[in-house]
C-alpha atoms as a PDB file:
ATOM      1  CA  UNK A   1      -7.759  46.540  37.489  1.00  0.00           C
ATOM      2  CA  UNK A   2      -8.230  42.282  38.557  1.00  0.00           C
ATOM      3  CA  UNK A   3      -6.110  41.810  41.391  1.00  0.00           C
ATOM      4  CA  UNK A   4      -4.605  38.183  41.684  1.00  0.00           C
ATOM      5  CA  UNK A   5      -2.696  37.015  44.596  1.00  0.00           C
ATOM      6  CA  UNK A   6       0.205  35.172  43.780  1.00  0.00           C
ATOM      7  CA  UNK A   7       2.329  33.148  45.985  1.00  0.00           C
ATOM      8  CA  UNK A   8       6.205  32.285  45.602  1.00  0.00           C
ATOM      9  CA  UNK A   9       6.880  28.313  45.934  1.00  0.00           C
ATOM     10  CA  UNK A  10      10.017  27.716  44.429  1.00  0.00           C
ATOM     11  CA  UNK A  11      12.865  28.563  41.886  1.00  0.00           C
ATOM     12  CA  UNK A  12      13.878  27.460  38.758  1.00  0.00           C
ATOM     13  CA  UNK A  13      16.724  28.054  36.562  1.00  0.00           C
ATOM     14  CA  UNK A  14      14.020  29.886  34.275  1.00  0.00           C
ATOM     15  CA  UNK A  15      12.835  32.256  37.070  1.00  0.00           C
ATOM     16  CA  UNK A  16      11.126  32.351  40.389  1.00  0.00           C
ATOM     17  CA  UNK A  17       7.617  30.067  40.170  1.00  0.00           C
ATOM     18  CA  UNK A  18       4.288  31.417  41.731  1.00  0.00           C
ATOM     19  CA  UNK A  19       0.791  29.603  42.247  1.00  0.00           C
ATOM     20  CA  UNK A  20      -2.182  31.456  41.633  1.00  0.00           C
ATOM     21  CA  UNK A  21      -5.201  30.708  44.068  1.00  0.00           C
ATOM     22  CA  UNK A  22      -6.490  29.126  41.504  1.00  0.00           C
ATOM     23  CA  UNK A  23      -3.500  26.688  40.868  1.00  0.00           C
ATOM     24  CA  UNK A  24      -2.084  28.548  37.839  1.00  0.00           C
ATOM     25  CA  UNK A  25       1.517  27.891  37.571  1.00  0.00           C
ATOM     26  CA  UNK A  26       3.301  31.113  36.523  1.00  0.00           C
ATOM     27  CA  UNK A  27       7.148  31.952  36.401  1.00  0.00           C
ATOM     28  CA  UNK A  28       9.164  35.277  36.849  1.00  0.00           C
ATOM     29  CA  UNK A  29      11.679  35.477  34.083  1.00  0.00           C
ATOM     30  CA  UNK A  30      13.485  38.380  35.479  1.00  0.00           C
ATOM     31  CA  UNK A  31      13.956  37.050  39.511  1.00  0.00           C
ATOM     32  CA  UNK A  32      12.914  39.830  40.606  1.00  0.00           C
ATOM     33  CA  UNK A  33       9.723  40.203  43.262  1.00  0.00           C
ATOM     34  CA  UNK A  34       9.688  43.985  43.313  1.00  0.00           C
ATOM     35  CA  UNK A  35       8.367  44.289  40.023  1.00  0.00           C
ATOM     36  CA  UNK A  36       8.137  40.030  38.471  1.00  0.00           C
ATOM     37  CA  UNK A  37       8.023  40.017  34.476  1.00  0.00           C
ATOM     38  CA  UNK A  38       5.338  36.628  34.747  1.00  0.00           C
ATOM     39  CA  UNK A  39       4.858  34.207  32.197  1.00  0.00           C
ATOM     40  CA  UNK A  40       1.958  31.159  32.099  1.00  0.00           C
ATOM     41  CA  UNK A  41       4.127  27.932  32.239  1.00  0.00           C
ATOM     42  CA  UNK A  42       3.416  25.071  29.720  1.00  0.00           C
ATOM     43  CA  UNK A  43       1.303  22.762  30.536  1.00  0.00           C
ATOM     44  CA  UNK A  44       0.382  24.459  33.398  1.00  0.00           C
ATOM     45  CA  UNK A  45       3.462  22.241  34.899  1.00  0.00           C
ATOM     46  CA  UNK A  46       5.777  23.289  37.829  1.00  0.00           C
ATOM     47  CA  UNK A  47       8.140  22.022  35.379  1.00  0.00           C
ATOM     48  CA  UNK A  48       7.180  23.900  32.266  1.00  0.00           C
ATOM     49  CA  UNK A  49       9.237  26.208  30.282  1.00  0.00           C
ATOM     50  CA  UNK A  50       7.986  30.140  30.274  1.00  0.00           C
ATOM     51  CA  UNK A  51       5.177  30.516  28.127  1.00  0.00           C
ATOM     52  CA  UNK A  52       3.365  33.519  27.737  1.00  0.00           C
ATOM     53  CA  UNK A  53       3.628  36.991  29.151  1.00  0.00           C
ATOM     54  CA  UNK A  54       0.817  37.507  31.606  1.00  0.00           C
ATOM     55  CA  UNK A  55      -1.983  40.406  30.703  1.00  0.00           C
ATOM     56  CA  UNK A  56      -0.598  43.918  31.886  1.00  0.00           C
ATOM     57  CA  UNK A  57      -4.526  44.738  33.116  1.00  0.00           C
ATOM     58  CA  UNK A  58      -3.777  42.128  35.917  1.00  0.00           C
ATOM     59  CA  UNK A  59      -2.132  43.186  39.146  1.00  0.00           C
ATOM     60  CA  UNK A  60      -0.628  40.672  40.740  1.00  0.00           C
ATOM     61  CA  UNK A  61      -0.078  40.608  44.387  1.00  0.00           C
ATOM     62  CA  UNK A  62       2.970  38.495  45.953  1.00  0.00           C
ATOM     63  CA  UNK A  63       1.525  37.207  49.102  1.00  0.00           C
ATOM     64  CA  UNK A  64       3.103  34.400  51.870  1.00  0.00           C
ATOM     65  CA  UNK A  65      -0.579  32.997  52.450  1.00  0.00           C
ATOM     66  CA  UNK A  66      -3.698  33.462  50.507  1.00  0.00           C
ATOM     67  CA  UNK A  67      -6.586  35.305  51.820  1.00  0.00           C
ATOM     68  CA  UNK A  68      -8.642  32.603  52.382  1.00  0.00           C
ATOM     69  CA  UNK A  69      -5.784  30.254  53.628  1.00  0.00           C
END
């Protein structure tokens, strides 16, 4: 299983928004960082609305820095 790294940089009143290392905006509908239900946001926008639900094949890892960082 792809492992992303995903890090928390603000909230929404649509859910909790993480950045990818890559700069992929993605939001967690259900607020909840034990176990985040992500979606892709439109436009790829901090703004967006919850898009799409993310691929189950991906685990995603909440992290305060990234690796590299």
């Amino acid at each position: 299983m792809q492992k992303v790294e995903i890090k928390l940089i603000g909230s929404e009143i649509n859910g909790d928004i993480y950045v990818t290392k890559k700069g992929t905006y993605l939001c967690d509908v259900d607020f909840n960082p034990n176990n985040p239900y992500l979606h892709t946001m439109t436009r790829n926008d901090f703004d967006g609305e919850p898009n799409i639900p993310v691929r189950d094949d991906i685990d995603f890892v909440i992290v305060d820095k990234f690796s590299d960082e």
